[in-house]
C-alpha atoms as a PDB file:
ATOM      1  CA  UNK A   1    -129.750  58.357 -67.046  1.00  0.00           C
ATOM      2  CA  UNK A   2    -132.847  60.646 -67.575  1.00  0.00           C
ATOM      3  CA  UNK A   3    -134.651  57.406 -67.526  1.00  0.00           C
ATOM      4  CA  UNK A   4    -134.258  56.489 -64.112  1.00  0.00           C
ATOM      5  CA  UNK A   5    -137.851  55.977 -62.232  1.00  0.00           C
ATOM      6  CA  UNK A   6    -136.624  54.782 -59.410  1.00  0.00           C
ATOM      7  CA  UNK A   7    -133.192  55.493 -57.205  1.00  0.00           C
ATOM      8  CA  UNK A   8    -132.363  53.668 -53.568  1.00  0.00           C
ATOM      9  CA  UNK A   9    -129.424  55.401 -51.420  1.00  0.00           C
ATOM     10  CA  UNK A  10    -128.322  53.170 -48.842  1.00  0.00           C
ATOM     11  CA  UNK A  11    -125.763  54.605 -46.171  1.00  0.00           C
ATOM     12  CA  UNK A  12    -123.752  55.651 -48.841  1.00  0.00           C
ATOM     13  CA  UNK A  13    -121.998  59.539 -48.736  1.00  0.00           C
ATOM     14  CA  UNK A  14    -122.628  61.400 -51.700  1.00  0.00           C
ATOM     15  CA  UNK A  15    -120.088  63.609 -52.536  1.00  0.00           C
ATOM     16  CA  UNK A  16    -122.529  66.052 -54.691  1.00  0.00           C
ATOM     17  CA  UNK A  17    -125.831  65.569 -53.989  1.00  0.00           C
ATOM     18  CA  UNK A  18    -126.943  68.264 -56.872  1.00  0.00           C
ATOM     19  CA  UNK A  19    -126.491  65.055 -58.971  1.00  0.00           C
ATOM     20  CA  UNK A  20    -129.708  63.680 -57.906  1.00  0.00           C
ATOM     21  CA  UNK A  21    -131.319  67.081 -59.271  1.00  0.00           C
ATOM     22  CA  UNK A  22    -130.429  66.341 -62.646  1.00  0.00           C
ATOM     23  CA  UNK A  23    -132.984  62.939 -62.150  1.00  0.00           C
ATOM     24  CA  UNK A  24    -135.601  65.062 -63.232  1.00  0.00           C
ATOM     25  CA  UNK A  25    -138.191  61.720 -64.356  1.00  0.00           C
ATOM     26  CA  UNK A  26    -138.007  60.006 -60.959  1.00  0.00           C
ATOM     27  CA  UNK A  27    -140.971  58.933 -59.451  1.00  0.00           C
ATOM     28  CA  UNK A  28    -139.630  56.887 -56.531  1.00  0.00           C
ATOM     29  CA  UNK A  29    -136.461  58.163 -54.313  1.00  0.00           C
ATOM     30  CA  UNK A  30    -135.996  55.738 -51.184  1.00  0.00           C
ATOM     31  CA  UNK A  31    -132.882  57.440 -49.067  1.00  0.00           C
ATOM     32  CA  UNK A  32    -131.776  55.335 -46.219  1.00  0.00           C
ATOM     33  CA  UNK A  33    -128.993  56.477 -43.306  1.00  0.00           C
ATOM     34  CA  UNK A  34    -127.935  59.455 -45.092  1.00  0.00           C
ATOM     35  CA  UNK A  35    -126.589  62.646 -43.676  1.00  0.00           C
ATOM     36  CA  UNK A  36    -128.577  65.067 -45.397  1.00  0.00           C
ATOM     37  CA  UNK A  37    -128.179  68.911 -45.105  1.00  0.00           C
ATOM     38  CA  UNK A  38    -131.178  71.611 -45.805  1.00  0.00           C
ATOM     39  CA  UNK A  39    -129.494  72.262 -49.323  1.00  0.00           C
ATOM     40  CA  UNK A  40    -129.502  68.797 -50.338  1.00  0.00           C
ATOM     41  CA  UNK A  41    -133.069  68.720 -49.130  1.00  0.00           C
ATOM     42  CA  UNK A  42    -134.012  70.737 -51.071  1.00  0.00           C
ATOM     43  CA  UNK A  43    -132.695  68.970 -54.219  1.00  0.00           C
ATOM     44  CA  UNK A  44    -134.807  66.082 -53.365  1.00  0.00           C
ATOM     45  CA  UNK A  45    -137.950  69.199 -53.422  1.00  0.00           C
ATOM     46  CA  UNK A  46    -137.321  69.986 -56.656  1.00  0.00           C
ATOM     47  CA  UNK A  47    -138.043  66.846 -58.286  1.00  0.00           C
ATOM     48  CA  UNK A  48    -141.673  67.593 -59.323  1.00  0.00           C
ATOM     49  CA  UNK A  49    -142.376  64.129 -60.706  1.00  0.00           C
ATOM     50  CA  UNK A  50    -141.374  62.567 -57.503  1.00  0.00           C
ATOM     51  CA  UNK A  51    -144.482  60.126 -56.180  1.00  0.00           C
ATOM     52  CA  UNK A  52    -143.141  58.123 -53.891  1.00  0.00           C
ATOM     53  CA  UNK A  53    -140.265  58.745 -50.988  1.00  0.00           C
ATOM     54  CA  UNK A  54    -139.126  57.019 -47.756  1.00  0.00           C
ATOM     55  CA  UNK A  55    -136.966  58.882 -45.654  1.00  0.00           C
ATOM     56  CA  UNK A  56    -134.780  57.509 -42.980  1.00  0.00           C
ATOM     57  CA  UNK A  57    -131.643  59.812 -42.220  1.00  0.00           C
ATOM     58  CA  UNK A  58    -129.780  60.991 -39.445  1.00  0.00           C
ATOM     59  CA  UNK A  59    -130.908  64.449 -39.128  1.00  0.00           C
ATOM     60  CA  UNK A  60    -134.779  63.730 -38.170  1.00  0.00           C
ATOM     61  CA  UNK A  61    -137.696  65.320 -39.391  1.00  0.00           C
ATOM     62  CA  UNK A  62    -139.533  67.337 -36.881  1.00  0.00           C
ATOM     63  CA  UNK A  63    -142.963  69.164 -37.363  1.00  0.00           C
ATOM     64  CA  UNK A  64    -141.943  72.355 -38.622  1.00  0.00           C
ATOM     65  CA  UNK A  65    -139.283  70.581 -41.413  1.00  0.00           C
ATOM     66  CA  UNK A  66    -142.538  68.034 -42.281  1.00  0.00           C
ATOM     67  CA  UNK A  67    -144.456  70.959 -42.496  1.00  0.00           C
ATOM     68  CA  UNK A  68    -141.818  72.059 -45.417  1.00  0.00           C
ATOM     69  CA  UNK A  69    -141.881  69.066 -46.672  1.00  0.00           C
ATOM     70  CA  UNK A  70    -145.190  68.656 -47.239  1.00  0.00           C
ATOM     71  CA  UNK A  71    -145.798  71.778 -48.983  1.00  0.00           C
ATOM     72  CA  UNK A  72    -142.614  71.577 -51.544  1.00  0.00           C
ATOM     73  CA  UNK A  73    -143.723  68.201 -52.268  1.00  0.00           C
ATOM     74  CA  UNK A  74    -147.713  68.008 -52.502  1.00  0.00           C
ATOM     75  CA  UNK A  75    -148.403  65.345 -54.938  1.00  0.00           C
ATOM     76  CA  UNK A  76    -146.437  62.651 -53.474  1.00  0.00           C
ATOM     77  CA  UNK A  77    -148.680  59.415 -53.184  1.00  0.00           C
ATOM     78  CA  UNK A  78    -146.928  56.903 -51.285  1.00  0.00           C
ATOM     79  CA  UNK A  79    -144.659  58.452 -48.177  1.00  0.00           C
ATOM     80  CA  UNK A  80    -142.018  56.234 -45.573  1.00  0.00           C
ATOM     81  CA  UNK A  81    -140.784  57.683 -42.608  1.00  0.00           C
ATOM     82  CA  UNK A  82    -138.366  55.973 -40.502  1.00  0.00           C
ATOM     83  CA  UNK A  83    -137.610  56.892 -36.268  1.00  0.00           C
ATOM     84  CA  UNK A  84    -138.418  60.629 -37.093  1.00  0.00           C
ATOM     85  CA  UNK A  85    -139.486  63.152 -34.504  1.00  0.00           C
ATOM     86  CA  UNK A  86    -142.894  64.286 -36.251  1.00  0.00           C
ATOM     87  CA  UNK A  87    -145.344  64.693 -32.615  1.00  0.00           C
ATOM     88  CA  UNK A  88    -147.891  65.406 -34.990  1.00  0.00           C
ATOM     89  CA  UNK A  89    -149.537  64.974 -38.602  1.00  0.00           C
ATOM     90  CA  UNK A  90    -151.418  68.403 -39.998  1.00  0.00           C
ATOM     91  CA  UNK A  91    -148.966  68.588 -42.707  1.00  0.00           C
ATOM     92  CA  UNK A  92    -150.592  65.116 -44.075  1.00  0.00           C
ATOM     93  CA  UNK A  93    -153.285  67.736 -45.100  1.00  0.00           C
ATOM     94  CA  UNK A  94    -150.993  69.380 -47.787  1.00  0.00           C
ATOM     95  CA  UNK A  95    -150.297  65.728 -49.622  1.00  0.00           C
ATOM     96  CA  UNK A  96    -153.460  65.997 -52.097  1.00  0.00           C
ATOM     97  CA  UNK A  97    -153.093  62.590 -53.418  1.00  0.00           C
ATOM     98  CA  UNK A  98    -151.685  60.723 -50.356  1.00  0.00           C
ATOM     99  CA  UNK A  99    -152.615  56.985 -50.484  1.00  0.00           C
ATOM    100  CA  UNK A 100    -150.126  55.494 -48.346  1.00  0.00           C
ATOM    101  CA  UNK A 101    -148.230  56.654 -45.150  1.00  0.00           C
ATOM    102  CA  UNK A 102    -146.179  54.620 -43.092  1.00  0.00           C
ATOM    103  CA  UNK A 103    -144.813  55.390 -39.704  1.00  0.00           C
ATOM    104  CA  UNK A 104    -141.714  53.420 -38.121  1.00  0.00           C
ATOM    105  CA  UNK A 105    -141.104  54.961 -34.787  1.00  0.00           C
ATOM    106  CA  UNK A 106    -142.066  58.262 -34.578  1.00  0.00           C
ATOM    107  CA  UNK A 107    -143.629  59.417 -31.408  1.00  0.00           C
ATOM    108  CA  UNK A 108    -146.836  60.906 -32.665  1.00  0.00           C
ATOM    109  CA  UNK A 109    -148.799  61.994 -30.491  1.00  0.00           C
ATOM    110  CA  UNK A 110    -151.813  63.486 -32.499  1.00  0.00           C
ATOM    111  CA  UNK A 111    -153.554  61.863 -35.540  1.00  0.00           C
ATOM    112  CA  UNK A 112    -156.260  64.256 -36.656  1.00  0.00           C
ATOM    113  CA  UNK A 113    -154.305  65.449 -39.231  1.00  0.00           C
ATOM    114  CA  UNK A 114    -155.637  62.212 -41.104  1.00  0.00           C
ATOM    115  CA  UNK A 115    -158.972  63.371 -41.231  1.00  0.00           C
ATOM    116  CA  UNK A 116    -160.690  65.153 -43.195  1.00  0.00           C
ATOM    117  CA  UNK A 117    -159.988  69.263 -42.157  1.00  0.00           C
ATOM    118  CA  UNK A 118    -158.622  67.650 -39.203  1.00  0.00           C
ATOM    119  CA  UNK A 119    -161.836  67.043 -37.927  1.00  0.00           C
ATOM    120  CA  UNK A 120    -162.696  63.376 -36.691  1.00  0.00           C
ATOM    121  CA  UNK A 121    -166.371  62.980 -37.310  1.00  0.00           C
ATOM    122  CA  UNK A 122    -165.817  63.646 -41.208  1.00  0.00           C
ATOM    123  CA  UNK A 123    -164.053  60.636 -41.657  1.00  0.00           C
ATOM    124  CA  UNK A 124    -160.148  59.817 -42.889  1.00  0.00           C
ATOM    125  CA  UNK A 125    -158.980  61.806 -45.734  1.00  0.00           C
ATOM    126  CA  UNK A 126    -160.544  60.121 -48.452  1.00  0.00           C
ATOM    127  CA  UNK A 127    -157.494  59.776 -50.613  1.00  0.00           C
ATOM    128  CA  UNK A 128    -155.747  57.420 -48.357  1.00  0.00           C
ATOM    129  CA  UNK A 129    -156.003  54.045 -48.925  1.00  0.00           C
ATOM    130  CA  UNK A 130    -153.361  52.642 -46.548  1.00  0.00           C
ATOM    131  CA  UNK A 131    -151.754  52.996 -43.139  1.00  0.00           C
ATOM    132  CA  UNK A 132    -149.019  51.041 -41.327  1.00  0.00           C
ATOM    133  CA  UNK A 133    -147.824  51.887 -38.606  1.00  0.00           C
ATOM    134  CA  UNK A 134    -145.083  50.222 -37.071  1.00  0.00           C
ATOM    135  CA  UNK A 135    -142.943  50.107 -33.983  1.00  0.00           C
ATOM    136  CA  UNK A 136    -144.829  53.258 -32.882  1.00  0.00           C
ATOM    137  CA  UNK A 137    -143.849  54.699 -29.989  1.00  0.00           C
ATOM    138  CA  UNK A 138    -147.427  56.287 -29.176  1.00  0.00           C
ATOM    139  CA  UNK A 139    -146.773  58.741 -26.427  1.00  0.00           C
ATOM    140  CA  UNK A 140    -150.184  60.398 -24.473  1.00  0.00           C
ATOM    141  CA  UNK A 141    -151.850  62.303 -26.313  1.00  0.00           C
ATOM    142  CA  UNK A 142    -155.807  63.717 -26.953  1.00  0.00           C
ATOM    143  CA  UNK A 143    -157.536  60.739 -27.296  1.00  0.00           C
ATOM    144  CA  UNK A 144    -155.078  58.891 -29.469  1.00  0.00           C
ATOM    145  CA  UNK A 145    -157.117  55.745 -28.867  1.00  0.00           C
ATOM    146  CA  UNK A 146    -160.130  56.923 -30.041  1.00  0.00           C
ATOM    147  CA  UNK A 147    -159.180  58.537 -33.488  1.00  0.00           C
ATOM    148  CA  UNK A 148    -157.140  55.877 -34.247  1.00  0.00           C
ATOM    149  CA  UNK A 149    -160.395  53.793 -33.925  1.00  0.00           C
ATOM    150  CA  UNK A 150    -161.784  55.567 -35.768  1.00  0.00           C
ATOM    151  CA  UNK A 151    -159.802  55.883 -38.670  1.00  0.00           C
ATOM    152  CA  UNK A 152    -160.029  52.128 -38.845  1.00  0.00           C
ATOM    153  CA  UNK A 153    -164.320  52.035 -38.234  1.00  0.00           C
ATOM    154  CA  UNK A 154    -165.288  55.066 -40.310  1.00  0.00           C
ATOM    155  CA  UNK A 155    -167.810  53.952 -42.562  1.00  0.00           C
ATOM    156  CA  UNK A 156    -166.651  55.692 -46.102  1.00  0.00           C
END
């Protein structure tokens, strides 16, 4: 099975999650409704090969466990997050070769962490090509209007 590239986990309990470990070619890992401990979490860090993930499980993300994320998996490329609590998006700064990020309600409420050094005139971070967000509960925040705007105007 060491030639698995991609694996989907739909509401399904896993009995011994260490089994997903052993997928060490995996580029893609979609987990859906799952009730994922910190241990099993980090099973899905270890997979080094691992470019693309969505995410969507009971025990949210919030900015300190994205922040972890984001630094034991780096070179992801394509990231899906699903009704998360993430407020805010610095850790996007850790993903060297993010191209595509998509939001589905998650109440951020600051964006500069998709420019470059978090800083809005220097543009978006150059690597990413594409951004949905979806069903995104936008609460107040510093000018949330305006970076968004300009994410989407900045001439590259």
């Amino acid at each position: 099975m060491n030639n698995l590239e991609k694996v989907t986990l739909t509401r399904n309990l896993i009995e011994d999650f260490s089994a997903i470990g052993l997928l060490t070619q995996i580029e893609t890992l979609e987990i859906y409704g799952e009730r994922l401990s910190e241990s099993e979490l980090n099973v899905v860090y270890q997979l080094s090969q691992l470019t693309d993930l969505s995410v969507e499980r009971e025990d949210k993300f919030n900015d300190q466990s994205f922040e972890k994320f984001s630094l034991a998996l780096p070179n992801l490329t394509s990231i899906r997050l699903f009704n998360d609590d993430v407020t805010k998006l610095d850790a996007i700064q850790n993903f060297t070769q993010l191209q595509t990020l998509s939001l589905y309600q998650t109440p951020v409420v600051d964006v500069t962490g998709l420019f470059i050094d978090k800083d809005v005139t220097k543009g978006p971070i150059p690597s990413l090509t594409s951004l949905s967000i979806n069903e995104f509960p936008v609460l107040p925040g510093p000018n949330i209007d305006e970076h968004i705007k300009l994410l989407i105007s900045h001439p590259q």
